[in-house]
N, C-alpha and C. Protein backbone atom coordinates (compact mmCIF):
# COMPACT_ATOMS: atom_id res chain seq x y z
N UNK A 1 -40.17 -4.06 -23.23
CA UNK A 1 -39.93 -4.17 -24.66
C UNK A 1 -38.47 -4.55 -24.91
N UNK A 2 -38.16 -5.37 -25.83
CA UNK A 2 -36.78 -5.45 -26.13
C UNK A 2 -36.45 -4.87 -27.59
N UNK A 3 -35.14 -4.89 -27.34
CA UNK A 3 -34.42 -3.90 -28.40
C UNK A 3 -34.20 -4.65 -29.20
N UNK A 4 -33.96 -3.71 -30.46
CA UNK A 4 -33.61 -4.31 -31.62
C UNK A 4 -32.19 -3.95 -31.91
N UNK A 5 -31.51 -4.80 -32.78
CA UNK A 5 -30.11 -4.98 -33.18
C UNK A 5 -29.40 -3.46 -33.02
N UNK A 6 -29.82 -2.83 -33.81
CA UNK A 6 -29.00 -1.42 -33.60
C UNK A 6 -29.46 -0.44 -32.37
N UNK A 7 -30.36 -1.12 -31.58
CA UNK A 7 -30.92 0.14 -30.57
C UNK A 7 -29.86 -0.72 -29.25
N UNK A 8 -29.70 -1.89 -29.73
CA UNK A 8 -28.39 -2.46 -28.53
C UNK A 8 -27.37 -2.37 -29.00
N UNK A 9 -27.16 -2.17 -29.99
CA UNK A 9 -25.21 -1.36 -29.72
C UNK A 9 -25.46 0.02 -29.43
N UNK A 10 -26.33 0.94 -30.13
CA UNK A 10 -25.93 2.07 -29.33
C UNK A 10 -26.45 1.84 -27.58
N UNK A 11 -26.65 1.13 -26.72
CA UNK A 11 -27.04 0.90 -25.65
C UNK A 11 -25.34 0.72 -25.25
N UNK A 12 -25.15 -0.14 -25.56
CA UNK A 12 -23.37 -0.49 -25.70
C UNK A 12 -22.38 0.37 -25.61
N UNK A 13 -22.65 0.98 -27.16
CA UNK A 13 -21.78 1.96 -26.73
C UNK A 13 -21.63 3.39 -26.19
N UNK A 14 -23.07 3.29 -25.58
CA UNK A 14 -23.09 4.49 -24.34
C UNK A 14 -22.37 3.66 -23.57
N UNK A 15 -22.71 3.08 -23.01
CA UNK A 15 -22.20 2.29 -21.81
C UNK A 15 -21.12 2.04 -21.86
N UNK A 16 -19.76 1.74 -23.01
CA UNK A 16 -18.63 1.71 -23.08
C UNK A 16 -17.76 2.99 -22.63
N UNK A 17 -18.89 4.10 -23.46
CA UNK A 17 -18.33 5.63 -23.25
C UNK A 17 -18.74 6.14 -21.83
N UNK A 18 -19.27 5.52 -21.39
CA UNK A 18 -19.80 6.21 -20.33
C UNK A 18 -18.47 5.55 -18.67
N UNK A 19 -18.57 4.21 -19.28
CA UNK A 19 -17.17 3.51 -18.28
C UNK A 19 -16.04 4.54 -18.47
N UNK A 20 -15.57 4.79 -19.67
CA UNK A 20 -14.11 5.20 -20.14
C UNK A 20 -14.41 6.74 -19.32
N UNK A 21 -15.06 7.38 -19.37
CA UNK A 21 -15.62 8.18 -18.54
C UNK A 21 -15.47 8.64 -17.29
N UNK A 22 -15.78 6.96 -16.80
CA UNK A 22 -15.58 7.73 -15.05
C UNK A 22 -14.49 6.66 -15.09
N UNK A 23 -13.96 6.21 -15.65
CA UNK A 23 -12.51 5.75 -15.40
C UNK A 23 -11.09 6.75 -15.67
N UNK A 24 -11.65 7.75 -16.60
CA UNK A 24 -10.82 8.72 -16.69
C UNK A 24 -11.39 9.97 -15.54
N UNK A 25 -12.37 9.86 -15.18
CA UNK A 25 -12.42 11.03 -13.89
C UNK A 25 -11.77 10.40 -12.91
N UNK A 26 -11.97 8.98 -12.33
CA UNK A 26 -11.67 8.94 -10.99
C UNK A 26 -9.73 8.37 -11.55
N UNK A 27 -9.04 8.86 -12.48
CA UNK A 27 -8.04 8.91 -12.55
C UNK A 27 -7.38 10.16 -12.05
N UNK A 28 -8.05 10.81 -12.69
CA UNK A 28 -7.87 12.61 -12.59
C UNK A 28 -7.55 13.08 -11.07
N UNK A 29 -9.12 12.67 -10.42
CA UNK A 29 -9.27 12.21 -9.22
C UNK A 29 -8.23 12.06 -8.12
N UNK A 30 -7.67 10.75 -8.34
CA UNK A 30 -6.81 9.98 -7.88
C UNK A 30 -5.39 10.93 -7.87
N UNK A 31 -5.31 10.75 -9.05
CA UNK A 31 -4.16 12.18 -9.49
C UNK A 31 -3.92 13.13 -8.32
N UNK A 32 -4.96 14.11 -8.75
CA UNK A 32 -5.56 15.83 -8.17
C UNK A 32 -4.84 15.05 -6.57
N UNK A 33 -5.63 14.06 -5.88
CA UNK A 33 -5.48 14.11 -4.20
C UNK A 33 -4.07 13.43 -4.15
N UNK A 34 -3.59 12.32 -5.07
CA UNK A 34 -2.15 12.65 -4.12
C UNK A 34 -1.16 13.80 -4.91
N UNK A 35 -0.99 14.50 -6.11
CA UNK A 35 -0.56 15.63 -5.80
C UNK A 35 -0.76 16.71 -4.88
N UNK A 36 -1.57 17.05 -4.45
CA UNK A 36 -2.35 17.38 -3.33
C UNK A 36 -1.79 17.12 -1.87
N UNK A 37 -1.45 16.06 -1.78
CA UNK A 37 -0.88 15.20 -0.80
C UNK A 37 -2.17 14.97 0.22
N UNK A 38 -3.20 14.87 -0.52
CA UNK A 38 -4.28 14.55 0.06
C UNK A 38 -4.98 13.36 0.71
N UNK A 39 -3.73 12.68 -0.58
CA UNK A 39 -4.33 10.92 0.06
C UNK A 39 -3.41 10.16 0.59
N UNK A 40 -4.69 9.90 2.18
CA UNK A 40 -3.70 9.03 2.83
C UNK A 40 -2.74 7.90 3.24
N UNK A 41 -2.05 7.44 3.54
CA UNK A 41 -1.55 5.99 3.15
C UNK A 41 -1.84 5.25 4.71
N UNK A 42 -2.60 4.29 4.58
CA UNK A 42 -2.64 3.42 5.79
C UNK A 42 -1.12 2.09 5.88
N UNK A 43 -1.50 1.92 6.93
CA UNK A 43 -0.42 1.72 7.47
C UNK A 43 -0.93 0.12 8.37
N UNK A 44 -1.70 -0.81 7.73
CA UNK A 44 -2.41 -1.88 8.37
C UNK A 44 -1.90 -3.74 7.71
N UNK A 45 -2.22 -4.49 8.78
CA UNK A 45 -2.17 -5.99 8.84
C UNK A 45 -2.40 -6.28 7.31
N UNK A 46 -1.77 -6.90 6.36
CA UNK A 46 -2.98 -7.65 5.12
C UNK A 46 -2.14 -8.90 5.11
N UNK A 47 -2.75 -9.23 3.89
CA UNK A 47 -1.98 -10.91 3.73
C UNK A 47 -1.75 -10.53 1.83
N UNK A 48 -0.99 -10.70 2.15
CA UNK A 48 0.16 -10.31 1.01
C UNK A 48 -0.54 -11.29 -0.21
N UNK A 49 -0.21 -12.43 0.15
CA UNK A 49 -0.37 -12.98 -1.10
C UNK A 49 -1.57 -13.75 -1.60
N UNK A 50 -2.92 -13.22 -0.68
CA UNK A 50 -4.07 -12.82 -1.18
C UNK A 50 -4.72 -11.75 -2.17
N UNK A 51 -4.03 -10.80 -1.71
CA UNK A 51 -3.93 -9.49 -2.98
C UNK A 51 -3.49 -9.50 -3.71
N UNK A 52 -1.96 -10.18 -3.87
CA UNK A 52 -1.59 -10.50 -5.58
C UNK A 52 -2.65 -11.60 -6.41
N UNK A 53 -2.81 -12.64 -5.49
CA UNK A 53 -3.76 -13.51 -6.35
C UNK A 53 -4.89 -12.22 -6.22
N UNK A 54 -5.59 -11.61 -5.70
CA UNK A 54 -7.34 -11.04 -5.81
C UNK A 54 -6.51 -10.22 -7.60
N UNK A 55 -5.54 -9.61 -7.13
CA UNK A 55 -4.60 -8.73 -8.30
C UNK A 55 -4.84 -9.50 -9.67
N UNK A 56 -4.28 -10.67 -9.60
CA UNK A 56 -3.69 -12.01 -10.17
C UNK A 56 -5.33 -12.22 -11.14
N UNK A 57 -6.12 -12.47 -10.61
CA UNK A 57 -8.34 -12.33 -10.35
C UNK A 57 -8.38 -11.43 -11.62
N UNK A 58 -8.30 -10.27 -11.10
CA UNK A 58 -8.93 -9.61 -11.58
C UNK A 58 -8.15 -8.57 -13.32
N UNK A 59 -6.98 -9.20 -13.04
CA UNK A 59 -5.96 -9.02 -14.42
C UNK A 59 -6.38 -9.75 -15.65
N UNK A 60 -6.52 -11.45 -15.12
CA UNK A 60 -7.03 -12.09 -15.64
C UNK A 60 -8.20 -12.26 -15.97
N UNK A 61 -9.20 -11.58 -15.74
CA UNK A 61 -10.83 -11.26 -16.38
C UNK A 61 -10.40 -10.37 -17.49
N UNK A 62 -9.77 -9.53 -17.59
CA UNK A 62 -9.22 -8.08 -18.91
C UNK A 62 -8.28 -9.05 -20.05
N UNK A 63 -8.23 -10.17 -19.70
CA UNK A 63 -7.38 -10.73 -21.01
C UNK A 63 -8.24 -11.96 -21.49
N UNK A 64 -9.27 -11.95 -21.22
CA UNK A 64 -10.84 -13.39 -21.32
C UNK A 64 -10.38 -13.52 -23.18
N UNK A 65 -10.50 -12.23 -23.56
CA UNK A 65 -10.36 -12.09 -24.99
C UNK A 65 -9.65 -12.27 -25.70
N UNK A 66 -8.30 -12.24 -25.05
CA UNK A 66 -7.03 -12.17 -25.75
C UNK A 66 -6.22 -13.38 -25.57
N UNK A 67 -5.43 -14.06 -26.53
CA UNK A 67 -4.30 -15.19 -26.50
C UNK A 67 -3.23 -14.71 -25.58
N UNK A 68 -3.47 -14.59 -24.55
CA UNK A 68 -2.47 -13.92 -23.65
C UNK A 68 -2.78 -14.74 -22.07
N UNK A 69 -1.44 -14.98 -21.73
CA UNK A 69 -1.19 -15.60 -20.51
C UNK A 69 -0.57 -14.78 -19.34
N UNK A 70 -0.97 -15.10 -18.15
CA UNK A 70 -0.25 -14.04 -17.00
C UNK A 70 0.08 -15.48 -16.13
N UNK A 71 1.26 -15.50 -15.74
CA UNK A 71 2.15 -16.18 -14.85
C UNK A 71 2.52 -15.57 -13.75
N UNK A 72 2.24 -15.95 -12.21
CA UNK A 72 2.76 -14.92 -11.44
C UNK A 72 3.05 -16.08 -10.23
N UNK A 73 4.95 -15.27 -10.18
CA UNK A 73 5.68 -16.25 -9.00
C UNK A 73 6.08 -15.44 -8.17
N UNK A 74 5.39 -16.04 -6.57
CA UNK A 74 6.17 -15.08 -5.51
C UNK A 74 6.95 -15.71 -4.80
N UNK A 75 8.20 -14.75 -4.16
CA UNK A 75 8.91 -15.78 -4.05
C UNK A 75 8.68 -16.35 -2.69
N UNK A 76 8.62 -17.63 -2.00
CA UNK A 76 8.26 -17.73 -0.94
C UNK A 76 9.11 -17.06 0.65
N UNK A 77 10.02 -16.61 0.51
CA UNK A 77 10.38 -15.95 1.47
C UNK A 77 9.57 -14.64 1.93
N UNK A 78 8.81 -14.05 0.95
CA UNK A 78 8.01 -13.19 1.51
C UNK A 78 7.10 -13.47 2.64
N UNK A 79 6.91 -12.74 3.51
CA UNK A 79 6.00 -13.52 4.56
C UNK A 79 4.55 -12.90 4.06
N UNK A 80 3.14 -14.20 4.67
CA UNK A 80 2.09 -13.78 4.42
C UNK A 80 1.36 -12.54 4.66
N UNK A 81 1.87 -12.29 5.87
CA UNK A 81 1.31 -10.67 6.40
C UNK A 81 2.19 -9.64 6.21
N UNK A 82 2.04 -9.14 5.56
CA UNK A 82 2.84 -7.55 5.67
C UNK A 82 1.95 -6.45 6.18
N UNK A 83 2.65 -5.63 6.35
CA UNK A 83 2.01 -4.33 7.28
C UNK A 83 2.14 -2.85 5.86
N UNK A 84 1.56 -2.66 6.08
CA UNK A 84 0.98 -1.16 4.62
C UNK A 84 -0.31 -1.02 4.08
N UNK A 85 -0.11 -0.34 2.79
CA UNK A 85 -1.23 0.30 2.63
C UNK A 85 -1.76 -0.79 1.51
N UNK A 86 -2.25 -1.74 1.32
CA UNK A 86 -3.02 -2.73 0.53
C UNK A 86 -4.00 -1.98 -0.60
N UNK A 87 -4.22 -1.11 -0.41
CA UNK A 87 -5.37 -0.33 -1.33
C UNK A 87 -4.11 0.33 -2.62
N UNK A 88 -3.35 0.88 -2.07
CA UNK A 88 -2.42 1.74 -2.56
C UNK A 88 -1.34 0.07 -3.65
N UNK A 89 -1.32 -0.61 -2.36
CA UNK A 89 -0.21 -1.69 -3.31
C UNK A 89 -1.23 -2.14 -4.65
N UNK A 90 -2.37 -2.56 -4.27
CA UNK A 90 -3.29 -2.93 -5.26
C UNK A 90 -3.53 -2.10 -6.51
N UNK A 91 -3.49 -0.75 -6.71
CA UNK A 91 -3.57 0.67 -7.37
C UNK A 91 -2.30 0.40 -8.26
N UNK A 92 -1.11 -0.19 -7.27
CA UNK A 92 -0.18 0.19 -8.34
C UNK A 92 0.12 -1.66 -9.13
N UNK A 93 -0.35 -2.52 -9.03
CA UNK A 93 -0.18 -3.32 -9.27
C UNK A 93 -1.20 -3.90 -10.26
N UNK A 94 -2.10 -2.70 -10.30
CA UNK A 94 -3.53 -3.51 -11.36
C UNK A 94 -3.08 -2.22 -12.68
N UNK A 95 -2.06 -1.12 -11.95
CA UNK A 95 -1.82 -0.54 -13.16
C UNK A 95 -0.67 -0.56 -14.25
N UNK A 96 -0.02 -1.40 -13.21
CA UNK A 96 1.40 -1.68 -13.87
C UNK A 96 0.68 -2.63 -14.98
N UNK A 97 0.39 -4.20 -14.59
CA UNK A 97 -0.46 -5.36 -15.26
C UNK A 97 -1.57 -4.73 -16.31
N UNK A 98 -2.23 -4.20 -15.65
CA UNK A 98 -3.02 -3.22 -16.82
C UNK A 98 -2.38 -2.82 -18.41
N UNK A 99 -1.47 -2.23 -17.72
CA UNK A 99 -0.69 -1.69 -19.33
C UNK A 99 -0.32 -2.15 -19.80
N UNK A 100 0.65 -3.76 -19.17
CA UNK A 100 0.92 -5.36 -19.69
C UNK A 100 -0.04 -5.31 -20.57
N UNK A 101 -1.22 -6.10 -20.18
CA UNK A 101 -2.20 -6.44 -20.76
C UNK A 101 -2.77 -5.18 -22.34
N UNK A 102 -2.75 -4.11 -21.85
CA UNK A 102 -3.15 -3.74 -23.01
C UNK A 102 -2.55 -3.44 -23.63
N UNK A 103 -1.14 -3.50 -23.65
CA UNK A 103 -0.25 -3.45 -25.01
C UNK A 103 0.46 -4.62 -25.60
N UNK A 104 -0.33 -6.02 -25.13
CA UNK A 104 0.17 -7.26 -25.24
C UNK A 104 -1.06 -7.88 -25.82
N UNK A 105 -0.47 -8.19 -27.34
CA UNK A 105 -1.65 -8.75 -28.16
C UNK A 105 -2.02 -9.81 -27.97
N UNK A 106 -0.62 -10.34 -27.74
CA UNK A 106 -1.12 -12.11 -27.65
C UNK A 106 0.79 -12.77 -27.14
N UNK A 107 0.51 -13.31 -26.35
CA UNK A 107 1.82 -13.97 -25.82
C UNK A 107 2.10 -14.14 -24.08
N UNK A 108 2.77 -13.82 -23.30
CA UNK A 108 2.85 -14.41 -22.20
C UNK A 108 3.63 -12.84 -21.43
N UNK A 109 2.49 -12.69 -20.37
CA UNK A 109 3.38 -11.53 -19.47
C UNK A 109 3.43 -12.82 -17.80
N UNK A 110 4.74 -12.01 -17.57
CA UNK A 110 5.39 -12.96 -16.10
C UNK A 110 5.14 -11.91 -15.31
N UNK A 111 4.92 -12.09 -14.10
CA UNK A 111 5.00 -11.12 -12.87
C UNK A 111 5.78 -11.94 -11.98
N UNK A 112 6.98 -11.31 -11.83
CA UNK A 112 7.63 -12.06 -10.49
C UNK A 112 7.97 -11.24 -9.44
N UNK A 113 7.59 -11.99 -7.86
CA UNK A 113 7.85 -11.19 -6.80
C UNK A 113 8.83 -11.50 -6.21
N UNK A 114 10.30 -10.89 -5.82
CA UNK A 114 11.23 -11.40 -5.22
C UNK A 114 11.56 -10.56 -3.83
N UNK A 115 11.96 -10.97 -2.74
CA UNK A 115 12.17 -10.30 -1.60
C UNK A 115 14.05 -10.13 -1.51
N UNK A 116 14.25 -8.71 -1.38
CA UNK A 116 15.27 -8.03 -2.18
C UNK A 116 16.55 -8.40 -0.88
N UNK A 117 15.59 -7.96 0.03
CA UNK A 117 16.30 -7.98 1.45
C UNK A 117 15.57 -7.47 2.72
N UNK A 118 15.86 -8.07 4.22
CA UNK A 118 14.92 -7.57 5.01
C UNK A 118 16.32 -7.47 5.51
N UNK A 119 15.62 -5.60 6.19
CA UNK A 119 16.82 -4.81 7.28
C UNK A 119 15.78 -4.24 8.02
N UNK A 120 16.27 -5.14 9.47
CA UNK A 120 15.58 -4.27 10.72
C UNK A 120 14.20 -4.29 10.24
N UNK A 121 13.56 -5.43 10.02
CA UNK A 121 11.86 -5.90 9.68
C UNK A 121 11.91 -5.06 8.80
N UNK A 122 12.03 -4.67 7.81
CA UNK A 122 11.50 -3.97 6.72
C UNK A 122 12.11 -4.29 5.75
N UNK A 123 10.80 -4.96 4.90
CA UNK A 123 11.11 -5.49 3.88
C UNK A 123 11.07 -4.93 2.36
N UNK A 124 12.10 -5.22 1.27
CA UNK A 124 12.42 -4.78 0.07
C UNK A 124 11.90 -5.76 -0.78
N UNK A 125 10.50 -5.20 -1.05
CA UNK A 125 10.47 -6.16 -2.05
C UNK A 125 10.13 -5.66 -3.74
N UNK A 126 10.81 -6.53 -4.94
CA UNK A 126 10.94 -5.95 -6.08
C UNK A 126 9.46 -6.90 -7.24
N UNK A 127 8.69 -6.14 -7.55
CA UNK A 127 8.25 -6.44 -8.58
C UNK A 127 8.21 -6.18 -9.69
N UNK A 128 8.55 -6.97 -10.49
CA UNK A 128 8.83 -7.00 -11.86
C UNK A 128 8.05 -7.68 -13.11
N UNK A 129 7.64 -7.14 -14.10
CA UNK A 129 7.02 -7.69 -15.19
C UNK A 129 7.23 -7.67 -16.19
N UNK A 130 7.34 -8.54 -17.28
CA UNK A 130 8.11 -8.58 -18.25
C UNK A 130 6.89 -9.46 -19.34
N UNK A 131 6.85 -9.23 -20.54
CA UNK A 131 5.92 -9.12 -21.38
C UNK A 131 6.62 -9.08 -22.93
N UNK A 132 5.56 -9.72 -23.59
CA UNK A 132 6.23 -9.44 -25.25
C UNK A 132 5.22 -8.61 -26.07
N UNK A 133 5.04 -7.55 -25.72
CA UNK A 133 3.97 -6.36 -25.86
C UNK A 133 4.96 -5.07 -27.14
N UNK A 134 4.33 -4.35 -27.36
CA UNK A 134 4.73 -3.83 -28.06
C UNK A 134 5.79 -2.72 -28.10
N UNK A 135 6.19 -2.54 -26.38
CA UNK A 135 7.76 -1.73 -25.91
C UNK A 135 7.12 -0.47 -26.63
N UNK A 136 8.78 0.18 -25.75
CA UNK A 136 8.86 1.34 -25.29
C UNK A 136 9.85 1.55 -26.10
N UNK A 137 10.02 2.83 -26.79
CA UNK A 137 11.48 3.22 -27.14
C UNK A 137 12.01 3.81 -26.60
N UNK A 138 13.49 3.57 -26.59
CA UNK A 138 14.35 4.23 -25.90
C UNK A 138 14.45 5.66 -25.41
N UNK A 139 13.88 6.62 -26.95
CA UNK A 139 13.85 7.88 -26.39
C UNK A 139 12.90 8.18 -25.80
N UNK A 140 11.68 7.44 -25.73
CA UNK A 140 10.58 7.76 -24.59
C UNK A 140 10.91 7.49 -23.18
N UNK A 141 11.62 6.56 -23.09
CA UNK A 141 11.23 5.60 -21.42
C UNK A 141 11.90 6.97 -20.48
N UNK A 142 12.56 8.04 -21.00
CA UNK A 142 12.68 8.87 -19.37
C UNK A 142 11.55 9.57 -19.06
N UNK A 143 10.19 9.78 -19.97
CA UNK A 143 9.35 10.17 -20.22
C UNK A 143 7.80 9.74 -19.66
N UNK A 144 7.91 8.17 -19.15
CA UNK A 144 7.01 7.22 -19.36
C UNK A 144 6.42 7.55 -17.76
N UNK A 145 6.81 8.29 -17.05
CA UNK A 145 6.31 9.00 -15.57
C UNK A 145 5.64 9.86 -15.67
N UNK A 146 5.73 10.86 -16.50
CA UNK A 146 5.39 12.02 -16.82
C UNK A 146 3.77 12.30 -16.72
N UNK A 147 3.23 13.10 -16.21
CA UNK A 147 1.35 12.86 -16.81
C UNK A 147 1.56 13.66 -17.08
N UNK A 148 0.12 12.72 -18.11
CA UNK A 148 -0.58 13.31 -19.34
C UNK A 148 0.37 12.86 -20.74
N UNK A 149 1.32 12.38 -20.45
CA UNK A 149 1.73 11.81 -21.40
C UNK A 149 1.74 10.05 -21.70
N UNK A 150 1.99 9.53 -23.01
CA UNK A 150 2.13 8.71 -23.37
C UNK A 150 3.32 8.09 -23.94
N UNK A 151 3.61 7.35 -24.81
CA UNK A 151 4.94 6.42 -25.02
C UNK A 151 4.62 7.49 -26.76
N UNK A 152 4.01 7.22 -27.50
CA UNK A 152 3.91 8.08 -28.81
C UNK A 152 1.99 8.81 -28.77
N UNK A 153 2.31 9.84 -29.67
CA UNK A 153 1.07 10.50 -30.10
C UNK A 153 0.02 9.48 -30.45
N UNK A 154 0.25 8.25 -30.91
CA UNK A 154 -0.72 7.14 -31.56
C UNK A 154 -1.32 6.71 -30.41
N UNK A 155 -0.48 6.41 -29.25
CA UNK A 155 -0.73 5.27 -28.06
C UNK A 155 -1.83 5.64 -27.59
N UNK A 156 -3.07 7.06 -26.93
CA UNK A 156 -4.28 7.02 -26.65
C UNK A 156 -5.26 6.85 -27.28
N UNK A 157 -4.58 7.10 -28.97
CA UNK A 157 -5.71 6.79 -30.13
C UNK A 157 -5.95 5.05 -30.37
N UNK A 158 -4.51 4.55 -30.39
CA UNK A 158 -4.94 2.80 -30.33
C UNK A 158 -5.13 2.36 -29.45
N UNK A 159 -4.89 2.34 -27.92
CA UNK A 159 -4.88 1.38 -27.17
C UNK A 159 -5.28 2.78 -26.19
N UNK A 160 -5.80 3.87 -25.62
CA UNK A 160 -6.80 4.66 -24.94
C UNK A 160 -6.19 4.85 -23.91
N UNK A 161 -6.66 5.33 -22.57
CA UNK A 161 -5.96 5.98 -21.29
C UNK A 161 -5.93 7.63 -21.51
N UNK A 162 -5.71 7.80 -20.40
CA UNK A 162 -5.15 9.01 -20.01
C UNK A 162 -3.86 9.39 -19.76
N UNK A 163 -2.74 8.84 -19.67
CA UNK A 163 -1.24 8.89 -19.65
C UNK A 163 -1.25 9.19 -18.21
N UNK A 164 -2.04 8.85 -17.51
CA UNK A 164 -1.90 9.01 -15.61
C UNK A 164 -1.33 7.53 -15.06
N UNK A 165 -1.70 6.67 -15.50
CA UNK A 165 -1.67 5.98 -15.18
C UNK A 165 -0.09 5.26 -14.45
N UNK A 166 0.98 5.41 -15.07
CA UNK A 166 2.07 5.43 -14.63
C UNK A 166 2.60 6.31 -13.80
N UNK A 167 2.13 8.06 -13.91
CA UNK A 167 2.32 8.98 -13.35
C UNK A 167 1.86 8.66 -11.67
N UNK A 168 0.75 8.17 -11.45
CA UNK A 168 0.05 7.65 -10.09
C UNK A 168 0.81 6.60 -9.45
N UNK A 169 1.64 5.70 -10.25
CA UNK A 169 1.80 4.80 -9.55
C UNK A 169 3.44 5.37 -9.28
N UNK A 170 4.05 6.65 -10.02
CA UNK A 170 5.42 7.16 -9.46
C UNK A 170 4.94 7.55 -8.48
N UNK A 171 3.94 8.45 -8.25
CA UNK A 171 3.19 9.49 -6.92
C UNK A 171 3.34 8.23 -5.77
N UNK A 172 2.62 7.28 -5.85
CA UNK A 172 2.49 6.23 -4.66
C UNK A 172 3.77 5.42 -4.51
N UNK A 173 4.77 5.36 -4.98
CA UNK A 173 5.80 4.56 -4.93
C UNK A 173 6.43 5.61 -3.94
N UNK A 174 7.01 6.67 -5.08
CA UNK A 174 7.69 8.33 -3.64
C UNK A 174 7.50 8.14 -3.00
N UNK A 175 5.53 8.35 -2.50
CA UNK A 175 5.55 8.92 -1.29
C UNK A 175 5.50 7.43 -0.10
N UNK A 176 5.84 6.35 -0.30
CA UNK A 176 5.55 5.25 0.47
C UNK A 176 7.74 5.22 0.86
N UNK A 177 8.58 5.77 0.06
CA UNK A 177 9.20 5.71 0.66
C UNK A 177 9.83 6.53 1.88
C-alpha cells in the first residue's frame, strides 16, 4: 500500500528523529570511551590524500542544499602515505567541516593543508578552515572545547548537536600527541 501525503512526513520525520538519535548516542559513545581512555589509536600505512578527498566526498553530500562551496588545498609536500590512525584523522576532520558547513548559510569554506615541518620523519601538519559562517564570539571561543557546551544557548535550538562535537576532536588531538 502506499502512503498518503501526511502518513509520509510523519514517516520522515520519525526517521529524521530517529538519525539525530543515534547520532547523538554514538557521540556520547565516542565521548564516554576516549574519556575513558578506552579508545584505541592505531598506528597504520594510509594514503593521506585519499581520506581528505573520501573527507572532501562526503562534506560535500551535507551542503547538496546549500549555496555553499568547499575548496580544499593540500599542500603537495605532504607525502601520500602517512603512518596513524586514519579513522581517528577522519573523526576529526568530518567534525571540524561539519560545523563549517552547518553554520555556513551560503558562501565559501577553504580547507587548507600545509606541512608545518618534518623533524626526524615526523611530520607537522596544520589544518586549517576558514569560512564566512556565522562566528564565534570572543567571549565564547575559550569555551568552544568544553562538552556539552555550545557557542550561545540558541546554537542547539537553531542549528542542533550535542556540544561534543569539538570536545572529541580536543580528546583525539591530546591524546595523539
Amino acid at each position: 500500500d502506499d502512503l498518503d501525503v501526511l502518513q509520509l512526513e510523519k514517516v520522515n520525520a520519525i526517521q529524521s528523529a530517529s538519525n539525530s538519535l543515534i547520532e547523538i548516542i554514538n557521540e556520547l559513545l565516542e565521548y564516554s570511551k576516549l574519556s575513558a581512555g578506552l579508545e584505541p589509536f592505531e598506528s597504520i600505512d594510509f594514503n593521506f590524500y585519499r581520506l581528505v578527498r573520501d573527507v572532501e566526498y562526503l562534506c560535500k553530500t551535507l551542503i547538496v542544499q546549500k549555496n555553499v562551496s568547499l575548496e580544499v588545498v593540500i599542500d603537495s609536500a605532504i607525502p601520500e602515505v602517512l603512518v596513524g590512525d586514519p579513522a581517528k584523522l577522519s573523526q576529526v576532520l568530518l567534525n571540524l567541516l561539519g560545523n563549517a558547513i552547518k553554520f555556513v548559510g551560503e558562501g565559501q569554506i577553504r580547507f587548507n593543508i600545509l606541512l608545518k615541518k618534518n623533524a626526524k620523519g615526523r611530520l607537522y601538519i596544520e589544518f586549517m578552515i576558514s569560512d564566512n559562517g556565522i562566528g564565534i564570539e570572543a567571549e565564547h571561543l575559550p569555551f568552544i572545547f568544553d562538552s556539552f557546551r555550545q557557542a550561545s544557548s540558541d546554537t542547539s535550538t537553531t542549528y542542533g548537536g550535542t556540544g561534543l562535537g569539538l570536545s572529541i576532536v580536543k580528546q583525539i588531538v591530546t591524546q595523539l600527541d
